[in-house]
C-alpha atoms as a PDB file:
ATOM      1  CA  UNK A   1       5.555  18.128  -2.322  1.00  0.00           C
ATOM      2  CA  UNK A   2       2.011  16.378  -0.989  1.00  0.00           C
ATOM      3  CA  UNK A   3       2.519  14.809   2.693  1.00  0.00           C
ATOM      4  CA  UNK A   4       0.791  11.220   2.255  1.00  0.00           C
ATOM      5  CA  UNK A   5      -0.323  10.532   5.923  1.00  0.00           C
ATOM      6  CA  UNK A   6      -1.612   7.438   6.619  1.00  0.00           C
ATOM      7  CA  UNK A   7      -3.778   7.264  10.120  1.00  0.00           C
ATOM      8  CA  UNK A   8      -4.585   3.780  10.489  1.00  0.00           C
ATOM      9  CA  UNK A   9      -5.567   1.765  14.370  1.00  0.00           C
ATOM     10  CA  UNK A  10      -3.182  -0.498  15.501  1.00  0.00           C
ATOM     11  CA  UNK A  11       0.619  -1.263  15.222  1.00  0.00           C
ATOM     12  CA  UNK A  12       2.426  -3.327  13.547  1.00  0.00           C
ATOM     13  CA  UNK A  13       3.447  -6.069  15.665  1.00  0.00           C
ATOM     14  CA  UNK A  14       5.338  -8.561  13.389  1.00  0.00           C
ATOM     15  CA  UNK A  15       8.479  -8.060  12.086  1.00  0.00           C
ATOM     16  CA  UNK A  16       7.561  -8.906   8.236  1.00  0.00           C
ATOM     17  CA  UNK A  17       4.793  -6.154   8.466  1.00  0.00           C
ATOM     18  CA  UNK A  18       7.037  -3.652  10.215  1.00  0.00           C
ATOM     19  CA  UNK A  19       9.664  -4.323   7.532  1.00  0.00           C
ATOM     20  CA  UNK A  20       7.607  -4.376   4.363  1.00  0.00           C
ATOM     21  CA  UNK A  21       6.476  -1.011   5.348  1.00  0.00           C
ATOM     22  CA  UNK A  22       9.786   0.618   6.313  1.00  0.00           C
ATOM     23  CA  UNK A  23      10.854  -0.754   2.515  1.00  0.00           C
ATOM     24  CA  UNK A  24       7.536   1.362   0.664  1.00  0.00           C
ATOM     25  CA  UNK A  25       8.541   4.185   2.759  1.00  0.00           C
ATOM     26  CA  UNK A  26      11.462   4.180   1.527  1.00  0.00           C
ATOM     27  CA  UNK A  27      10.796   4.083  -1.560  1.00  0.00           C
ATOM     28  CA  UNK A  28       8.350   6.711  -1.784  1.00  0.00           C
ATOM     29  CA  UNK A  29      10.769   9.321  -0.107  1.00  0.00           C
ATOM     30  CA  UNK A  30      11.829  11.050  -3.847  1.00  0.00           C
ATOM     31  CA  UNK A  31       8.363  11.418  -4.379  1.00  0.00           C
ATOM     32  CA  UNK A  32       6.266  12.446  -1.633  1.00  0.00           C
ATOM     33  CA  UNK A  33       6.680  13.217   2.595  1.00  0.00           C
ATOM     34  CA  UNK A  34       4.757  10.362   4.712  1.00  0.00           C
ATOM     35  CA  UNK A  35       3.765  10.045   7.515  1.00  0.00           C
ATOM     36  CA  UNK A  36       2.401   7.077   9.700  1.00  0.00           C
ATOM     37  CA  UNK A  37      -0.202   7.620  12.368  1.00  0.00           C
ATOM     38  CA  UNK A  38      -0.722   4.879  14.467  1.00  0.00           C
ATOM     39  CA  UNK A  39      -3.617   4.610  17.213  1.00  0.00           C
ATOM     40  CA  UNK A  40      -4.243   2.718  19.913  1.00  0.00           C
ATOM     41  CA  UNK A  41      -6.798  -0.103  19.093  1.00  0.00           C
ATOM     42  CA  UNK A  42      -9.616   0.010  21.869  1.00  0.00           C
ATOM     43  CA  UNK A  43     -10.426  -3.489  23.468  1.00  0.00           C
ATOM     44  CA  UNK A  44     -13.809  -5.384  23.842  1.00  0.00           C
ATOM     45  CA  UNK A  45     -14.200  -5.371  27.366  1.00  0.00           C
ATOM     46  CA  UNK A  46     -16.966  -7.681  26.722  1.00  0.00           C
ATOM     47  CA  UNK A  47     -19.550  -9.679  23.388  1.00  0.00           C
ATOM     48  CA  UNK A  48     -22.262  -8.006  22.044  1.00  0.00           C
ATOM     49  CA  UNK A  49     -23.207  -5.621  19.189  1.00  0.00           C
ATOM     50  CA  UNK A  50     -23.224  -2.701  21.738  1.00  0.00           C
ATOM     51  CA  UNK A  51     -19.665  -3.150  22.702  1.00  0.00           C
ATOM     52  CA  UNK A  52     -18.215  -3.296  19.319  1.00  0.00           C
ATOM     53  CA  UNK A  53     -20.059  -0.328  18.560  1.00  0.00           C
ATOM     54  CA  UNK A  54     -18.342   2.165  21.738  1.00  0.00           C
ATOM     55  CA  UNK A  55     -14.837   0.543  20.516  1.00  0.00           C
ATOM     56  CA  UNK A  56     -15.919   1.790  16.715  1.00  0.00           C
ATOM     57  CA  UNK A  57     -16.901   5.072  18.501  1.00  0.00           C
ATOM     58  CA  UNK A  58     -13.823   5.242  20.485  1.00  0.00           C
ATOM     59  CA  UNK A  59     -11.589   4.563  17.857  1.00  0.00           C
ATOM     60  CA  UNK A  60     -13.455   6.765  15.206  1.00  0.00           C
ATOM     61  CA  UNK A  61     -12.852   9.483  17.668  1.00  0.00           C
ATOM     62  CA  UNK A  62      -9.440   9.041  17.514  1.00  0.00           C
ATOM     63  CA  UNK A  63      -8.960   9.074  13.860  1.00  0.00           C
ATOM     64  CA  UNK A  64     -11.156  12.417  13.456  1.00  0.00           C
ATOM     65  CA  UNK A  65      -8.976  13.752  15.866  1.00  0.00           C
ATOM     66  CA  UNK A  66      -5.950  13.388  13.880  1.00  0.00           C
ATOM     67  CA  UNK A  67      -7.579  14.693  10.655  1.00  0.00           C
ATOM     68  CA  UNK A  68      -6.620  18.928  10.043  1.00  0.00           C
ATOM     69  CA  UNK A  69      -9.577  21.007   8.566  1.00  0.00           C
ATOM     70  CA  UNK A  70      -7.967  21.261   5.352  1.00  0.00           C
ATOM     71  CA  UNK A  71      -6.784  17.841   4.574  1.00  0.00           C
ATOM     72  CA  UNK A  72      -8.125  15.749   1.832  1.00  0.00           C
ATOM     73  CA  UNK A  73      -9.181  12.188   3.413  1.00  0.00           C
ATOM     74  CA  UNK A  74      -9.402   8.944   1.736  1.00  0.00           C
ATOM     75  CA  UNK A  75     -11.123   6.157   3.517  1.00  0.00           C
ATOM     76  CA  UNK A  76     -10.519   2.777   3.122  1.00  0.00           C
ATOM     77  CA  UNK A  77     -13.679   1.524   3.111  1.00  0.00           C
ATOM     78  CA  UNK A  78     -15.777  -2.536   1.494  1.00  0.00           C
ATOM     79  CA  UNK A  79     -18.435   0.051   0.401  1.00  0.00           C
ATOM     80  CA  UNK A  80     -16.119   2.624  -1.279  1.00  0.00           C
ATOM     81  CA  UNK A  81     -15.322   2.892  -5.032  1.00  0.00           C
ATOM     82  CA  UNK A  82     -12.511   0.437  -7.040  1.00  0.00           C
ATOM     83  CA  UNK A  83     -10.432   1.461  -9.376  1.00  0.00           C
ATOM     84  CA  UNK A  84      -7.473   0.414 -11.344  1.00  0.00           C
ATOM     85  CA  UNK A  85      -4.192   1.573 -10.394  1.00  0.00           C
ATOM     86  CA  UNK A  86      -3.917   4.474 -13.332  1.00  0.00           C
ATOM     87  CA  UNK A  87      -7.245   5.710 -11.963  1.00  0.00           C
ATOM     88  CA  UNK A  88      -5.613   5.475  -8.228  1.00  0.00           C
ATOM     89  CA  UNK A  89      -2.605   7.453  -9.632  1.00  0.00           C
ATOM     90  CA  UNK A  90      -4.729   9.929 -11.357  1.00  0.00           C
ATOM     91  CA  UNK A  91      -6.579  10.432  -8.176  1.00  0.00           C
ATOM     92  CA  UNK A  92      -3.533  11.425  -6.016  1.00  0.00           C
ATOM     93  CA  UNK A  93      -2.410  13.643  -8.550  1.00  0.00           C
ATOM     94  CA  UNK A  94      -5.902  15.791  -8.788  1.00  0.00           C
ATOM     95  CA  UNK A  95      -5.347  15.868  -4.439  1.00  0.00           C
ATOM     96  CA  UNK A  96      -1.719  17.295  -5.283  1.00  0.00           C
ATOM     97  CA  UNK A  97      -3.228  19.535  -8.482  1.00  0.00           C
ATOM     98  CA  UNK A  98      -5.976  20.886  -5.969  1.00  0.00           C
ATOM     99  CA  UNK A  99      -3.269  22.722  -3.721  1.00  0.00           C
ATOM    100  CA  UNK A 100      -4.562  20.334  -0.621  1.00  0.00           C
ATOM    101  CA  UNK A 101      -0.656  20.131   1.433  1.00  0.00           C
ATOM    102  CA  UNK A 102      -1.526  16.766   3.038  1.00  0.00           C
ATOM    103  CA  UNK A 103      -3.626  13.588   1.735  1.00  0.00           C
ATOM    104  CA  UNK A 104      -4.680  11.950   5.001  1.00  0.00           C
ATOM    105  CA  UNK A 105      -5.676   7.533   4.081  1.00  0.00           C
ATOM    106  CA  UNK A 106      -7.847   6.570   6.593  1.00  0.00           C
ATOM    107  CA  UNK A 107      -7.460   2.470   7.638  1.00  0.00           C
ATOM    108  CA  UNK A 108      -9.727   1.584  10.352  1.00  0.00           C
ATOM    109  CA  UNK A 109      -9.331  -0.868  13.076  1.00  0.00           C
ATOM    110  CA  UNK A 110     -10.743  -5.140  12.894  1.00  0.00           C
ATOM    111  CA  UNK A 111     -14.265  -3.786  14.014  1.00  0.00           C
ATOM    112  CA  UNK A 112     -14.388  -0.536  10.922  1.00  0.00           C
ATOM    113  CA  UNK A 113     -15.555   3.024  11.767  1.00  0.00           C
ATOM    114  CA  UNK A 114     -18.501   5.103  12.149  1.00  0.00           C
ATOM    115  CA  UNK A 115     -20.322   6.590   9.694  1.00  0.00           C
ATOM    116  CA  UNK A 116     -18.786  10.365  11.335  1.00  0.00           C
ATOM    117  CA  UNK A 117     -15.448   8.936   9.466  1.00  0.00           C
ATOM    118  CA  UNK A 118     -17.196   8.178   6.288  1.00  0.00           C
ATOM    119  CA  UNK A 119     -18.880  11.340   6.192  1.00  0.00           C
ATOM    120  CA  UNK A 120     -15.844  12.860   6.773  1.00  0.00           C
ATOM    121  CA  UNK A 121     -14.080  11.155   3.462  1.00  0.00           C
ATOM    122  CA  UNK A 122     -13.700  13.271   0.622  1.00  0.00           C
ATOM    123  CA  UNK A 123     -13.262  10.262  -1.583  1.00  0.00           C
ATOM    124  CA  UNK A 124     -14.293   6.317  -0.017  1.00  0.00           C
ATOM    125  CA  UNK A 125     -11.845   4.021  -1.526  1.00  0.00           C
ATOM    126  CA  UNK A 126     -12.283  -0.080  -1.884  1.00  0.00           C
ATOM    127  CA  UNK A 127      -9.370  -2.196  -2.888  1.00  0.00           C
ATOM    128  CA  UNK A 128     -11.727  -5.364  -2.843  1.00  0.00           C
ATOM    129  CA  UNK A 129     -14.745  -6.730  -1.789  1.00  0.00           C
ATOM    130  CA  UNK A 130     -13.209  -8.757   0.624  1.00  0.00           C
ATOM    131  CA  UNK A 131     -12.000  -7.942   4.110  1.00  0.00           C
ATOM    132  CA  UNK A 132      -8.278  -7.874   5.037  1.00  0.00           C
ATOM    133  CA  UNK A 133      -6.258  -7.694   8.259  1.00  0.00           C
ATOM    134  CA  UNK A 134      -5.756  -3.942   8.592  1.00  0.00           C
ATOM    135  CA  UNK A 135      -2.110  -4.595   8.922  1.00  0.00           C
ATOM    136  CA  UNK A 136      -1.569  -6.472   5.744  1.00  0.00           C
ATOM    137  CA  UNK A 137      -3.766  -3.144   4.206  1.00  0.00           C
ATOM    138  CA  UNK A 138      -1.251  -1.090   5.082  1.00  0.00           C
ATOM    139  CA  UNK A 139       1.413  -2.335   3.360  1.00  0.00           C
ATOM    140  CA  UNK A 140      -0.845  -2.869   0.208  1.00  0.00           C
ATOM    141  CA  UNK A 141      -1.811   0.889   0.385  1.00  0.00           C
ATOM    142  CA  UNK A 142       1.701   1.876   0.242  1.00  0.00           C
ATOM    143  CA  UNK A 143       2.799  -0.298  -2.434  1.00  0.00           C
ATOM    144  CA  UNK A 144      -0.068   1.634  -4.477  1.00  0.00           C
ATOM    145  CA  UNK A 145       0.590   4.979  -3.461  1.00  0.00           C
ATOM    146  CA  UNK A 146       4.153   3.658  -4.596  1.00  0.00           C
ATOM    147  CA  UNK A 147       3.161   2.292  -8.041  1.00  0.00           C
ATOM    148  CA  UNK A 148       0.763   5.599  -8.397  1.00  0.00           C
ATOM    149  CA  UNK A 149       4.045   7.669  -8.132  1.00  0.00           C
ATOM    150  CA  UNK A 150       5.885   5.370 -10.284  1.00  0.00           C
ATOM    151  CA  UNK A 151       3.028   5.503 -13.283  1.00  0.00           C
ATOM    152  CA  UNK A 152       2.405   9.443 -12.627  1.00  0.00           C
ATOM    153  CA  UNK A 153       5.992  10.123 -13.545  1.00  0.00           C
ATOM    154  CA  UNK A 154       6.344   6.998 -15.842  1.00  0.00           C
ATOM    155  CA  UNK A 155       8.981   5.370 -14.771  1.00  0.00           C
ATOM    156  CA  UNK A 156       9.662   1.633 -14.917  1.00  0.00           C
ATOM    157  CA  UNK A 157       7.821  -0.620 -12.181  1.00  0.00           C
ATOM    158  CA  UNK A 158       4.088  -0.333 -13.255  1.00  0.00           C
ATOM    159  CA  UNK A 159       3.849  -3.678 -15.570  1.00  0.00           C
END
């Protein structure tokens, strides 16, 4: 069975977040291990594009230290690739098909990550062209990984 681990900065704080991702968890438990990795979000200690950037670095650090050599990393990323959620599900089973044991989703913090996280990604993943709260991302990520189960084995909940 693949280990889904999702490393994302931040915690949930409110109890509707919290919740909706305890439920997805749930859910996914016949189908694959998960695991959430939650880091500490770094603080602007002051304004200015210099700041932001040693928070990015800081937290960037963080997330590339929770990544294992042989993991198979998708980033969440504005830049990265769409696709529908058959392609999604096809995707996650090619990561389980390739032998990788863990599938590592990479959700950054409000500011992003550095290009060393990018680089890192085997696969760059976009859900829109918009930006969301990285907390409400979460919970859409795991409804998908959900749903990509769910068509992979074809049972009811797709449509």
């Amino acid at each position: 069975m693949l280990k889904i681990r999702v490393i994302c900065v931040g915690k949930l704080k409110e109890k509707y977040w919290v919740d909706a991702v305890g439920e997805y968890a749930k859910r996914m438990r016949p189908y694959a291990g998960l695991e959430i990795v939650e880091l500490k979000e770094s603080r602007l200690k002051a304004d200015g594009a210099s700041y932001e950037e040693m928070v990015r670095e800081e937290e960037s650090r963080e997330i590339l230290s929770k990544i294992r050599p042989g993991d198979y990393v998708i980033s969440l990323e504005i830049k990265g690739k769409k696709c529908s959620s058959e392609a999604f599900s096809e995707k996650i089973r090619e990561v389980e098909n390739s032998g990788a044991g863990t599938l590592d989703f990479v959700i950054g913090g409000s500011l992003g990550f550095t290009q060393d996280v990018s680089r890192r990604a085997d696969y760059k993943l976009s859900f829109s062209d918009m930006t969301f709260p990285h907390q409400m991302m979460r919970v859409v990520l795991l409804e998908q990984i959900y749903r990509a189960y769910k068509i992979m084995r074809n049972e009811p909940y797709h449509k």
